[in-house]
PDB file of N, CA and C in Angstrom:
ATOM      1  N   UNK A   1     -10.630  -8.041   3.472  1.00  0.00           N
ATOM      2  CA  UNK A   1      -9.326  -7.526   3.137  1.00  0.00           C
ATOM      3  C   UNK A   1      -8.494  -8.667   2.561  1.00  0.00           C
ATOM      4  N   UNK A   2      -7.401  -8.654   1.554  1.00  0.00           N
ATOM      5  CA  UNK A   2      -7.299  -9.460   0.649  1.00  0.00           C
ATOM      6  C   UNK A   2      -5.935  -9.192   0.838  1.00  0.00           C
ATOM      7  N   UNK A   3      -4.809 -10.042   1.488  1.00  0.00           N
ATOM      8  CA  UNK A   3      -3.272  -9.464   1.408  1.00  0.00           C
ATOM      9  C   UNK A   3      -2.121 -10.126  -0.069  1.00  0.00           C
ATOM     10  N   UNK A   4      -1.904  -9.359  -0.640  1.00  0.00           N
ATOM     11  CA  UNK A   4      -1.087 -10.407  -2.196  1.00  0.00           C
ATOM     12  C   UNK A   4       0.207 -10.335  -1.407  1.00  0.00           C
ATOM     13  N   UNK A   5       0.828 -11.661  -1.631  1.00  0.00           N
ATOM     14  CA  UNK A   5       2.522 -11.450  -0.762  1.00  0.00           C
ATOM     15  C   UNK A   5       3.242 -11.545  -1.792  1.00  0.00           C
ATOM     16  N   UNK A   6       2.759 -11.429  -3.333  1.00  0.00           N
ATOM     17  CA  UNK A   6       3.590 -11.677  -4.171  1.00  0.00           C
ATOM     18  C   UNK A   6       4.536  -9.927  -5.040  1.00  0.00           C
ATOM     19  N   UNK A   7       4.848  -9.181  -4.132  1.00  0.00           N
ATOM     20  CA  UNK A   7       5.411  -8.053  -4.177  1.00  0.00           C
ATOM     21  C   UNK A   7       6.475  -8.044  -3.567  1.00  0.00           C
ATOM     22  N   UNK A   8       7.895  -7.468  -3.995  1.00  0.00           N
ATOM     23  CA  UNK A   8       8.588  -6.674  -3.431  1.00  0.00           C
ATOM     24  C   UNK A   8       8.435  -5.803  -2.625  1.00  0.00           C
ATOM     25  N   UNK A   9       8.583  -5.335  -1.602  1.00  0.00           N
ATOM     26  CA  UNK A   9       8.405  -4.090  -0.774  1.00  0.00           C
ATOM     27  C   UNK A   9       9.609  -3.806  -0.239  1.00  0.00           C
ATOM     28  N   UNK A  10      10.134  -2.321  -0.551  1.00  0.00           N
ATOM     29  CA  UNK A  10      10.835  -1.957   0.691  1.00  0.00           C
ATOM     30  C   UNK A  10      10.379  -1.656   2.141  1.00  0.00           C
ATOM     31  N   UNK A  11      11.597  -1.743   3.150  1.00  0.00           N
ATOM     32  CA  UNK A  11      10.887  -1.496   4.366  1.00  0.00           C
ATOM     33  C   UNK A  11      10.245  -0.190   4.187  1.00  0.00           C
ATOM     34  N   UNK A  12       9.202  -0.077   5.302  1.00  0.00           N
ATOM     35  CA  UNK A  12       8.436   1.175   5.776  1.00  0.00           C
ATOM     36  C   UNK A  12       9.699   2.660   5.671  1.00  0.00           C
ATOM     37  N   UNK A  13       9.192   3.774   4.934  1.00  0.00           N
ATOM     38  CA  UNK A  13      10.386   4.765   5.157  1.00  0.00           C
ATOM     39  C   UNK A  13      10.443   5.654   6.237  1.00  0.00           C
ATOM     40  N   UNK A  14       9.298   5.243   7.234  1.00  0.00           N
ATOM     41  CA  UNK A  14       8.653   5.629   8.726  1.00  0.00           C
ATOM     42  C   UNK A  14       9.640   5.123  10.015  1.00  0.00           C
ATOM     43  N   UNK A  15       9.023   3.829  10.095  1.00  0.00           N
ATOM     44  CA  UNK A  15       9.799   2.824  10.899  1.00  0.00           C
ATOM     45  C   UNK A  15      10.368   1.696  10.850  1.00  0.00           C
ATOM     46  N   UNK A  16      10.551   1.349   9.258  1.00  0.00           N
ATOM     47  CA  UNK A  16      11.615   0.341   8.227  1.00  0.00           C
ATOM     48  C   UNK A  16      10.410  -0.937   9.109  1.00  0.00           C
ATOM     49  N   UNK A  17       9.334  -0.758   9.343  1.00  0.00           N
ATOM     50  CA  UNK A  17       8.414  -2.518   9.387  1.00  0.00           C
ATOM     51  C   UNK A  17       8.082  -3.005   7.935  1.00  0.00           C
ATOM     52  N   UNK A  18       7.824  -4.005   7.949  1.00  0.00           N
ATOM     53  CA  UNK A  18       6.915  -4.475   7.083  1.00  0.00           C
ATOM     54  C   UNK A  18       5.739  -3.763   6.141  1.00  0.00           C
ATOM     55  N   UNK A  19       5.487  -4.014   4.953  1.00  0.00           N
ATOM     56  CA  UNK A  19       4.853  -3.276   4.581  1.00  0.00           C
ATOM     57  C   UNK A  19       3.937  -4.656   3.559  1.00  0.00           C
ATOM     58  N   UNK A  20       2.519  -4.476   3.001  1.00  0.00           N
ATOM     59  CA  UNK A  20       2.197  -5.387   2.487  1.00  0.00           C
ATOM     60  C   UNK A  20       0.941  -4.691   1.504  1.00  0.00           C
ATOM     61  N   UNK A  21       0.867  -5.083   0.818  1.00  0.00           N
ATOM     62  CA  UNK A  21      -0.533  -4.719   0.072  1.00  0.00           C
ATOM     63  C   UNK A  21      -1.856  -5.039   0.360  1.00  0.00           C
ATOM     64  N   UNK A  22      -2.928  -4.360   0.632  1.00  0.00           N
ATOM     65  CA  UNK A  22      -4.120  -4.635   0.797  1.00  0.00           C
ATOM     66  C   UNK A  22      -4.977  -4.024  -0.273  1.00  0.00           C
ATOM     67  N   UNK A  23      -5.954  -5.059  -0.502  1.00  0.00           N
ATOM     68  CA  UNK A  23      -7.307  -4.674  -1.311  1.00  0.00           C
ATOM     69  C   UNK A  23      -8.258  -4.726  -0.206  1.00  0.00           C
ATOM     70  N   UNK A  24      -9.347  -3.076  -0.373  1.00  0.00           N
ATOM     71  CA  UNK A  24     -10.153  -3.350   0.267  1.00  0.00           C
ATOM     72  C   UNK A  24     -11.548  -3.107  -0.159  1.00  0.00           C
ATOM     73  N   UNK A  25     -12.530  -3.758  -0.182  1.00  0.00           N
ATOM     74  CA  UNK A  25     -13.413  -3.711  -0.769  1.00  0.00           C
ATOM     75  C   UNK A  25     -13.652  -4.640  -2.257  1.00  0.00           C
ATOM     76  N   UNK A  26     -13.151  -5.053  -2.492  1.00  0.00           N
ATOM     77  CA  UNK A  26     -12.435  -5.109  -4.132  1.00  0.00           C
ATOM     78  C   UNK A  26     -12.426  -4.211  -5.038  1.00  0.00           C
ATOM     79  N   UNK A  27     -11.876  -2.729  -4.928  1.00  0.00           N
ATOM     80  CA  UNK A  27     -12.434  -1.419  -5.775  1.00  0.00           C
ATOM     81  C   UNK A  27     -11.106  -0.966  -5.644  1.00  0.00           C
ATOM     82  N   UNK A  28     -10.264  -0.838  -4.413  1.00  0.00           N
ATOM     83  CA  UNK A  28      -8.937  -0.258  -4.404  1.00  0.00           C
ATOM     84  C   UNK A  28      -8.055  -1.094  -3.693  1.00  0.00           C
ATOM     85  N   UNK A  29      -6.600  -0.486  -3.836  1.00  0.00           N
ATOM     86  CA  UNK A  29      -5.383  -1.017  -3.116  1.00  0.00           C
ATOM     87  C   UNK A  29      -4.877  -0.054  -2.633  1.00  0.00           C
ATOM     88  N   UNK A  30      -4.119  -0.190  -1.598  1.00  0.00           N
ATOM     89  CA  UNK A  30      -2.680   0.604  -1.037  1.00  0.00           C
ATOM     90  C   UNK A  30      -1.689  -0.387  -0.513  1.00  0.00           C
ATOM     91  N   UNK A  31      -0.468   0.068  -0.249  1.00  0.00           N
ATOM     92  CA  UNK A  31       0.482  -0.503   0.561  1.00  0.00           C
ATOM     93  C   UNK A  31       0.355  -0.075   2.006  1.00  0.00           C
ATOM     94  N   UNK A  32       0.472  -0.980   3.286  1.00  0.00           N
ATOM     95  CA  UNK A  32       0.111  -0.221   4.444  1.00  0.00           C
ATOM     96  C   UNK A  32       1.266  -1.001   5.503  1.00  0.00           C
ATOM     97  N   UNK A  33       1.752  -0.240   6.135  1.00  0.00           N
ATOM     98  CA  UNK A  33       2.713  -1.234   6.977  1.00  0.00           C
ATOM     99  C   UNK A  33       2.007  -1.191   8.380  1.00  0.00           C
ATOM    100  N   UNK A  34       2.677  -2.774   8.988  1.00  0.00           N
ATOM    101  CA  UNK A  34       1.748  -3.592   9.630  1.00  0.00           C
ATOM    102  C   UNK A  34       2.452  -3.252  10.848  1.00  0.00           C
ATOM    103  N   UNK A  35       3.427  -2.369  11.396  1.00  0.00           N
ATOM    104  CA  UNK A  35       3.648  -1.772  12.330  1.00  0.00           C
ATOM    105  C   UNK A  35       3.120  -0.189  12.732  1.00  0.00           C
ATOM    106  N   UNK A  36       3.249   0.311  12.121  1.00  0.00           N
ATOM    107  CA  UNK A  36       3.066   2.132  12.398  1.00  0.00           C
ATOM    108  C   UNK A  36       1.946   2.616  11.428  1.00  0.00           C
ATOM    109  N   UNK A  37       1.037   1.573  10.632  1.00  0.00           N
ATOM    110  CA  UNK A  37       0.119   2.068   9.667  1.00  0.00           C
ATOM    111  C   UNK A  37       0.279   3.422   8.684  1.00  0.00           C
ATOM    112  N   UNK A  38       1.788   3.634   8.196  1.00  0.00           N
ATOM    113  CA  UNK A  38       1.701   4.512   7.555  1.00  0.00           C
ATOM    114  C   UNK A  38       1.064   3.563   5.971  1.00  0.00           C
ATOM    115  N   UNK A  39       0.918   4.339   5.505  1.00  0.00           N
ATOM    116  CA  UNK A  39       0.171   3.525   3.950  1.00  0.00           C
ATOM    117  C   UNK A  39       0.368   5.017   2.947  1.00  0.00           C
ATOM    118  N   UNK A  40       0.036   3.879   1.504  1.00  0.00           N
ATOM    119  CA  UNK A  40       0.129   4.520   0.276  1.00  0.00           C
ATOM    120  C   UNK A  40      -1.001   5.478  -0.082  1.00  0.00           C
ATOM    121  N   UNK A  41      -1.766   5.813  -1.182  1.00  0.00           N
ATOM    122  CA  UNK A  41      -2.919   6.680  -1.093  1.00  0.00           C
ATOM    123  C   UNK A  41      -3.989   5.342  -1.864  1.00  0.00           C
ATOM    124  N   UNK A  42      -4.894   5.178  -1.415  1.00  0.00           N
ATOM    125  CA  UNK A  42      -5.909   4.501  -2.005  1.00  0.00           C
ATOM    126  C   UNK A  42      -5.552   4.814  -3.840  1.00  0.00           C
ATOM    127  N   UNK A  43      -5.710   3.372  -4.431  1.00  0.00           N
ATOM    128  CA  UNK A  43      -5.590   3.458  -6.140  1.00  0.00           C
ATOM    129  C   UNK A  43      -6.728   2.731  -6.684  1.00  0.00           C
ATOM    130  N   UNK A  44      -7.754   2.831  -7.052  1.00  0.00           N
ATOM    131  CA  UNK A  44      -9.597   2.425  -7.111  1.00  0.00           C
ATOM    132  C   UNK A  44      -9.186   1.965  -8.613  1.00  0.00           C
ATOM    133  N   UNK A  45      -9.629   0.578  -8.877  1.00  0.00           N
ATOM    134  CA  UNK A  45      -9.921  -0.056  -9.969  1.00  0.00           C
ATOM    135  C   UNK A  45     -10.936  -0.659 -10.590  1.00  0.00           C
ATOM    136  N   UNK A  46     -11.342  -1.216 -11.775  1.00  0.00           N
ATOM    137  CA  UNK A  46     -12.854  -1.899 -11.813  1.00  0.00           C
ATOM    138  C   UNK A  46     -12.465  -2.777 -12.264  1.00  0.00           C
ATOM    139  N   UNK A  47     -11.724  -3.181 -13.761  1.00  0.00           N
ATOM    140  CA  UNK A  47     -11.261  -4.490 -13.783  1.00  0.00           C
ATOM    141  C   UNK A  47      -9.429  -5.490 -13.848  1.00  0.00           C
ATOM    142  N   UNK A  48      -9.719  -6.362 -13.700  1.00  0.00           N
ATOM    143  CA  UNK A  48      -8.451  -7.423 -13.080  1.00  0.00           C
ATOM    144  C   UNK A  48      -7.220  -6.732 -13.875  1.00  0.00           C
ATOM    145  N   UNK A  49      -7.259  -6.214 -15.169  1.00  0.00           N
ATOM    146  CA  UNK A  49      -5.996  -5.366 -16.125  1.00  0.00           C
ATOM    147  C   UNK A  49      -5.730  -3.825 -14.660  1.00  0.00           C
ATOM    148  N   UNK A  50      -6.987  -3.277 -14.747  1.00  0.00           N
ATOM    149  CA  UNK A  50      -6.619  -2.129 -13.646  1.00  0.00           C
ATOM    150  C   UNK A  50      -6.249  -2.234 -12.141  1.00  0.00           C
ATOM    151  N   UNK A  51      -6.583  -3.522 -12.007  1.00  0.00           N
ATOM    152  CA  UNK A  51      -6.047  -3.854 -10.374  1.00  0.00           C
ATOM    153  C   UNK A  51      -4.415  -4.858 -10.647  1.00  0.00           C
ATOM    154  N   UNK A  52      -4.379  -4.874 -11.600  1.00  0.00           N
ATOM    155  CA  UNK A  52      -2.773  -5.314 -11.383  1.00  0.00           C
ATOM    156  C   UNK A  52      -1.894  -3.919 -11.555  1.00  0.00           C
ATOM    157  N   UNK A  53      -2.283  -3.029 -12.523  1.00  0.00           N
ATOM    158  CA  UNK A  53      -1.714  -1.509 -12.720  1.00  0.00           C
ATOM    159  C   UNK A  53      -1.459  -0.846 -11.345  1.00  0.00           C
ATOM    160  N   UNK A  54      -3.280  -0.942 -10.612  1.00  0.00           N
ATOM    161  CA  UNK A  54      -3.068  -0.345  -9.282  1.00  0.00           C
ATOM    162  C   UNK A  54      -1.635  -0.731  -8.549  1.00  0.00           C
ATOM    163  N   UNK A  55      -1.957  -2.338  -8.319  1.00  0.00           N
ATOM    164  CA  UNK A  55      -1.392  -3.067  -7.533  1.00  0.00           C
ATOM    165  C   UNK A  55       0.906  -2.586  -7.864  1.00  0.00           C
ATOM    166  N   UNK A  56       1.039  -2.424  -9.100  1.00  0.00           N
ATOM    167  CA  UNK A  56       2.173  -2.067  -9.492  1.00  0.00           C
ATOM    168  C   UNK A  56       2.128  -0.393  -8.887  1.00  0.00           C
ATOM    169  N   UNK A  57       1.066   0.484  -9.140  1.00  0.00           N
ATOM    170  CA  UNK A  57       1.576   2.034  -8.719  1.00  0.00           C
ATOM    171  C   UNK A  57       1.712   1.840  -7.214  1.00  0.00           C
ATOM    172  N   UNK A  58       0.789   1.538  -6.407  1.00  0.00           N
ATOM    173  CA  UNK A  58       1.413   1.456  -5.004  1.00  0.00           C
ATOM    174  C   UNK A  58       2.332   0.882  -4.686  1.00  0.00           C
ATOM    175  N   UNK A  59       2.959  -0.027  -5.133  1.00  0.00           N
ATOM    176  CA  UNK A  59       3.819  -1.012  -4.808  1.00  0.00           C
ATOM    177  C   UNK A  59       5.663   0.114  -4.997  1.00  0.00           C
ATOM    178  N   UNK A  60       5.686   0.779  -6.011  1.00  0.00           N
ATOM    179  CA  UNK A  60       6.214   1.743  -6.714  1.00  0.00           C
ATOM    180  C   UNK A  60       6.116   2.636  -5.550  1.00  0.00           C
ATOM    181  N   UNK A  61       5.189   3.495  -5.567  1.00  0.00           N
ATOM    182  CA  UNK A  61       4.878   4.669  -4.581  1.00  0.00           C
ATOM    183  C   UNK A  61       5.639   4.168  -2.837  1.00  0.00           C
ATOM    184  N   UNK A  62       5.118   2.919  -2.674  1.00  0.00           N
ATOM    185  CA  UNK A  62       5.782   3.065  -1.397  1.00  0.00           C
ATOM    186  C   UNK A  62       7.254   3.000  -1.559  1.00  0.00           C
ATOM    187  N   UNK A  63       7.662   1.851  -2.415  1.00  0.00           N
ATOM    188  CA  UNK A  63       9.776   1.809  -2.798  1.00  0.00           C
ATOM    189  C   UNK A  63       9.919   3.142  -2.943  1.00  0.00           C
ATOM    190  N   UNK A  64       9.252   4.111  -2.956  1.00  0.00           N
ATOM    191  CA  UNK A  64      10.102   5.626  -3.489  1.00  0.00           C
ATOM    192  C   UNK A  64       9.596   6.420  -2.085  1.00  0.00           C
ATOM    193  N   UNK A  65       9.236   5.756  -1.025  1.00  0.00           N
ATOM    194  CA  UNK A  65       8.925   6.495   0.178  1.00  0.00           C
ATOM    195  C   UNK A  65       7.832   7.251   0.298  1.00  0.00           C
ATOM    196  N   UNK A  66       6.681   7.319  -0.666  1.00  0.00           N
ATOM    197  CA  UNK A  66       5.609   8.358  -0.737  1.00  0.00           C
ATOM    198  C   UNK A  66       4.501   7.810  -0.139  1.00  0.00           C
ATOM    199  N   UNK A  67       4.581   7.540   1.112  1.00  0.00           N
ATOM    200  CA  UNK A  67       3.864   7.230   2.064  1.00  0.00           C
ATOM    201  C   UNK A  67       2.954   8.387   2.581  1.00  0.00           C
ATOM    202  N   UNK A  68       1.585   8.183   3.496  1.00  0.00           N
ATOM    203  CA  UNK A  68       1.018   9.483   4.587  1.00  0.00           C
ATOM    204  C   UNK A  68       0.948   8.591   5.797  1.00  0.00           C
ATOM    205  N   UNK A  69       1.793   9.319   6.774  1.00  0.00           N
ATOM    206  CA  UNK A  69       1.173   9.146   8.032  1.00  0.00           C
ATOM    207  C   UNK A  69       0.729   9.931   9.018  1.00  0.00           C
ATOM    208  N   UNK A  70      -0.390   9.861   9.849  1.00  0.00           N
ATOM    209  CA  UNK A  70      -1.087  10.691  10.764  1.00  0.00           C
ATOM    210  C   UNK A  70      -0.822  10.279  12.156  1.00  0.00           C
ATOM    211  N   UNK A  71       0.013  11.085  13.155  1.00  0.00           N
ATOM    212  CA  UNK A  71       0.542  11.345  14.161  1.00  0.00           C
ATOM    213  C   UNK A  71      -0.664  11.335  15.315  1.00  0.00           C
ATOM    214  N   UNK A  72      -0.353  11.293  16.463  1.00  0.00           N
ATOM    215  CA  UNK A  72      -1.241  11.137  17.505  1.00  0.00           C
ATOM    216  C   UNK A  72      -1.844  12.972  17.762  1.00  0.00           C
ATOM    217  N   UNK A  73      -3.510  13.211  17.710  1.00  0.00           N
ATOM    218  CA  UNK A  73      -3.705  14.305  17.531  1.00  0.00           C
ATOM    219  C   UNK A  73      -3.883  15.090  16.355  1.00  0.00           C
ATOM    220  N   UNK A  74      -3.825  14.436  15.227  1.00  0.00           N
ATOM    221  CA  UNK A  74      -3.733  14.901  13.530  1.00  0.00           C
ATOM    222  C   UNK A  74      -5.068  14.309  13.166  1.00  0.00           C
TER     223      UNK A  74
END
């Protein structure tokens, strides 16, 4: 797992924590916050032009609150 700290993030629109970008695999990104694990939707890239694109739509997606999170029992 690969964390870039070089993003803006707003807080979490869950529980206003931290939120940070992860690559996983080297194929996709999301934004995932490091308190309540709500996160962005996986964005799958192949090369370094499409993983900075990714890296900008999640980054985007979470500042506008379009997060998923799964509740205890979901």
């Amino acid at each position: 797992m690969e964390i870039n700290p070089n993003f803006v993030l707003e807080e979490c629109p869950i529980c206003r924590g931290n939120g940070f970008v992860v690559h996983e695999g080297g194929w996709n990104v999301q934004v995932e916050c490091s308190d309540c694990s709500a996160h962005t939707v996986y964005v799958e890239y192949e090369t370094e032009e499409e993983k900075r694109e990714a890296e900008q739509q999640v980054v985007c997606l979470w500042n506008l609150g379009k997060v998923i999170k799964s509740d205890v029992g979901e």
